[in-house]
C-alpha atoms as a PDB file:
ATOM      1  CA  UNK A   1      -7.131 -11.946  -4.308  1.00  0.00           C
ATOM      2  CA  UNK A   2      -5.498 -10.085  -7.141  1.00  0.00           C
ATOM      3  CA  UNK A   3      -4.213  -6.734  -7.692  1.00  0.00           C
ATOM      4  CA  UNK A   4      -5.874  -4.340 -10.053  1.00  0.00           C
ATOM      5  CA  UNK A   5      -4.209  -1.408 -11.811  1.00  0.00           C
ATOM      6  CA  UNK A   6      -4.342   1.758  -9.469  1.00  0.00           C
ATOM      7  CA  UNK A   7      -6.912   4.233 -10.308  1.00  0.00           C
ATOM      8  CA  UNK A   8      -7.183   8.109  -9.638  1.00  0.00           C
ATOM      9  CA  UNK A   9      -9.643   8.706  -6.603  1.00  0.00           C
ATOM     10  CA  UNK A  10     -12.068  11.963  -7.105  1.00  0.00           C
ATOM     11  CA  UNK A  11     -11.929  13.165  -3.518  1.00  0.00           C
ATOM     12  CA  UNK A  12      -8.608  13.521  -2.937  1.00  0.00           C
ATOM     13  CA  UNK A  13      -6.796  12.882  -5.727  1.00  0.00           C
ATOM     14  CA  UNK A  14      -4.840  10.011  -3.940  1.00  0.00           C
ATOM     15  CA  UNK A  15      -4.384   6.912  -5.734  1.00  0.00           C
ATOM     16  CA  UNK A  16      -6.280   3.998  -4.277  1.00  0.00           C
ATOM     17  CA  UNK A  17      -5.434  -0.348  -4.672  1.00  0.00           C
ATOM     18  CA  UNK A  18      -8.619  -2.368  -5.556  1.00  0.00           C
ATOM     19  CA  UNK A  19     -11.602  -2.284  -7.088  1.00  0.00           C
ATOM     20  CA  UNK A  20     -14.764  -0.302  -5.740  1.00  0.00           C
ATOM     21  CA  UNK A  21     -15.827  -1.962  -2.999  1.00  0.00           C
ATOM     22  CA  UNK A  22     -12.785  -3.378  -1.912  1.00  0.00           C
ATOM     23  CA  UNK A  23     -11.800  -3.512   1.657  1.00  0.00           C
ATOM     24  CA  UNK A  24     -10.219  -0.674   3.454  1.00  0.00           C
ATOM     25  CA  UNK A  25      -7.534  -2.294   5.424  1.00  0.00           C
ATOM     26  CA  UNK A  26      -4.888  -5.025   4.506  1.00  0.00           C
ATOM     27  CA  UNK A  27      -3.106  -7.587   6.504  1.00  0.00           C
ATOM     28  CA  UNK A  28       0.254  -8.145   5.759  1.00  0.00           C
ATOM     29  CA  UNK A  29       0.212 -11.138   3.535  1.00  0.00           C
ATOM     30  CA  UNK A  30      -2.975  -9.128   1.128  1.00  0.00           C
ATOM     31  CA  UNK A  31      -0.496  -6.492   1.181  1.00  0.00           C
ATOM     32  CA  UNK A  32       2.613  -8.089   0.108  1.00  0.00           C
ATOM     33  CA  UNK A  33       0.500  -9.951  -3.292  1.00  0.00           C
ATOM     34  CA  UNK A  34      -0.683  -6.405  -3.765  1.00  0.00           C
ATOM     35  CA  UNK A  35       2.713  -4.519  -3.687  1.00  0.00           C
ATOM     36  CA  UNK A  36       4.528  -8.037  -4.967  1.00  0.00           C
ATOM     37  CA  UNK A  37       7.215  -7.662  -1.769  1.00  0.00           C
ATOM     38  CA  UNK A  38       8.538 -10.260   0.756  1.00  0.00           C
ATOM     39  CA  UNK A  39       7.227 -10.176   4.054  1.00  0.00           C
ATOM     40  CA  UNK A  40      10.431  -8.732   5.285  1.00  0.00           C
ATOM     41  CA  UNK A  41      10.364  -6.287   3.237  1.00  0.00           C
ATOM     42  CA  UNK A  42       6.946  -5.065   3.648  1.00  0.00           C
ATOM     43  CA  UNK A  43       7.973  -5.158   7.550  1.00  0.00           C
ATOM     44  CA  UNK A  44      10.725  -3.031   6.600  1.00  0.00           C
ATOM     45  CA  UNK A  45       9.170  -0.557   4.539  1.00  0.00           C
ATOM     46  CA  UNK A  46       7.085  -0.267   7.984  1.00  0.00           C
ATOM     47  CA  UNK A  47       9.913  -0.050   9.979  1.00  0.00           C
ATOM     48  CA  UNK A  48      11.835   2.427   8.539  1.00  0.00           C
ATOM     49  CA  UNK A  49       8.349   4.276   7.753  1.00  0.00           C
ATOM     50  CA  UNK A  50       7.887   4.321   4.136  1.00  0.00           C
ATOM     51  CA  UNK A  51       4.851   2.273   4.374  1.00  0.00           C
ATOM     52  CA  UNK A  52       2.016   2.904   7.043  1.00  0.00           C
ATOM     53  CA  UNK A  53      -0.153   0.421   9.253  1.00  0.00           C
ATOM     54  CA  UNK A  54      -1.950   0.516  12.010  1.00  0.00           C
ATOM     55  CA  UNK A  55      -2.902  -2.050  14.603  1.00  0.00           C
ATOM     56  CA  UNK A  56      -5.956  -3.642  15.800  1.00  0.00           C
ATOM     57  CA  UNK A  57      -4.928  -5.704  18.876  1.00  0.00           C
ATOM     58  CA  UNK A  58      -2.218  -7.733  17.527  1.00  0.00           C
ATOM     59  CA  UNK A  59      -2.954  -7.474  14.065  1.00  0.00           C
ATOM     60  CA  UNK A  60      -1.107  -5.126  11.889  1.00  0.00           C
ATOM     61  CA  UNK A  61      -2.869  -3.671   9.130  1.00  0.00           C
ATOM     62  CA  UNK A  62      -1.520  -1.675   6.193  1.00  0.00           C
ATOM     63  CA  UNK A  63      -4.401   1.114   5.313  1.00  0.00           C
ATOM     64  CA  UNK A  64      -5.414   1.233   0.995  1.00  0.00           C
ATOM     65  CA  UNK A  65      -4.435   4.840   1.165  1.00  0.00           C
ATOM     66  CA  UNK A  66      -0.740   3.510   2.460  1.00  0.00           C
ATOM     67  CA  UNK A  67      -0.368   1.377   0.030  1.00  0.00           C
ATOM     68  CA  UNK A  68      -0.919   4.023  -2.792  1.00  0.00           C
ATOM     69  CA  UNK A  69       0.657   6.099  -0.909  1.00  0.00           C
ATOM     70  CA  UNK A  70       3.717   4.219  -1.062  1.00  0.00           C
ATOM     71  CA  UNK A  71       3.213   3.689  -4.447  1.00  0.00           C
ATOM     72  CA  UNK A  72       3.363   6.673  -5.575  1.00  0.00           C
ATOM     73  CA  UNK A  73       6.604   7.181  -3.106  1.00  0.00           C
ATOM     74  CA  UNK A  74       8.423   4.712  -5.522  1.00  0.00           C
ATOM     75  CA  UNK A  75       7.276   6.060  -8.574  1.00  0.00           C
ATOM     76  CA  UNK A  76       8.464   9.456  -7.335  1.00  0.00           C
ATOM     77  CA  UNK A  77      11.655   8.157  -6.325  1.00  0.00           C
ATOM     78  CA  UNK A  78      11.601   6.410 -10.008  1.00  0.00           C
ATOM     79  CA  UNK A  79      11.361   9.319 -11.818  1.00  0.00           C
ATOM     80  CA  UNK A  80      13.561  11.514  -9.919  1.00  0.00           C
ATOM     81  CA  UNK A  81      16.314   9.069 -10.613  1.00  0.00           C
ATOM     82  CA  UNK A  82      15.920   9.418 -14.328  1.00  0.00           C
END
């Protein structure tokens, strides 16, 4: 799986990961080639709740609006540090 450029959504004007089509939900290890993180720090980022998931059983799952969600948390965070 590769990552693809984030594009503009028209319903809510969230940011989504992927390509139409793509899958909803990530596990962990999709989600840490998407975001290009360690798995400890994509637990982190969980942890301390800058990133959301949800679980299924025992499987955690990180959600595609998370994930641009978060994005856009760092590039917030990016520009307000200029």
């Amino acid at each position: 799986m590769s990552a693809t450029v984030p594009a503009p959504r028209t319903d809510t004007g969230k940011r989504y990961v992927g390509r139409v089509g793509q899958k909803e939900l990530y596990r962990v290890t999709e989600a840490m080639r998407l975001l290009s993180l360690s798995r400890s720090v994509v637990y982190n980022q969980i942890r301390t709740g800058r990133l959301r998931s949800v679980k299924e059983g025992s499987t955690r799952l990180i959600p595609a609006d998370a994930i641009a969600d978060y994005i856009a948390l760092l590039e917030a965070e990016a520009e307000a540090s200029r």
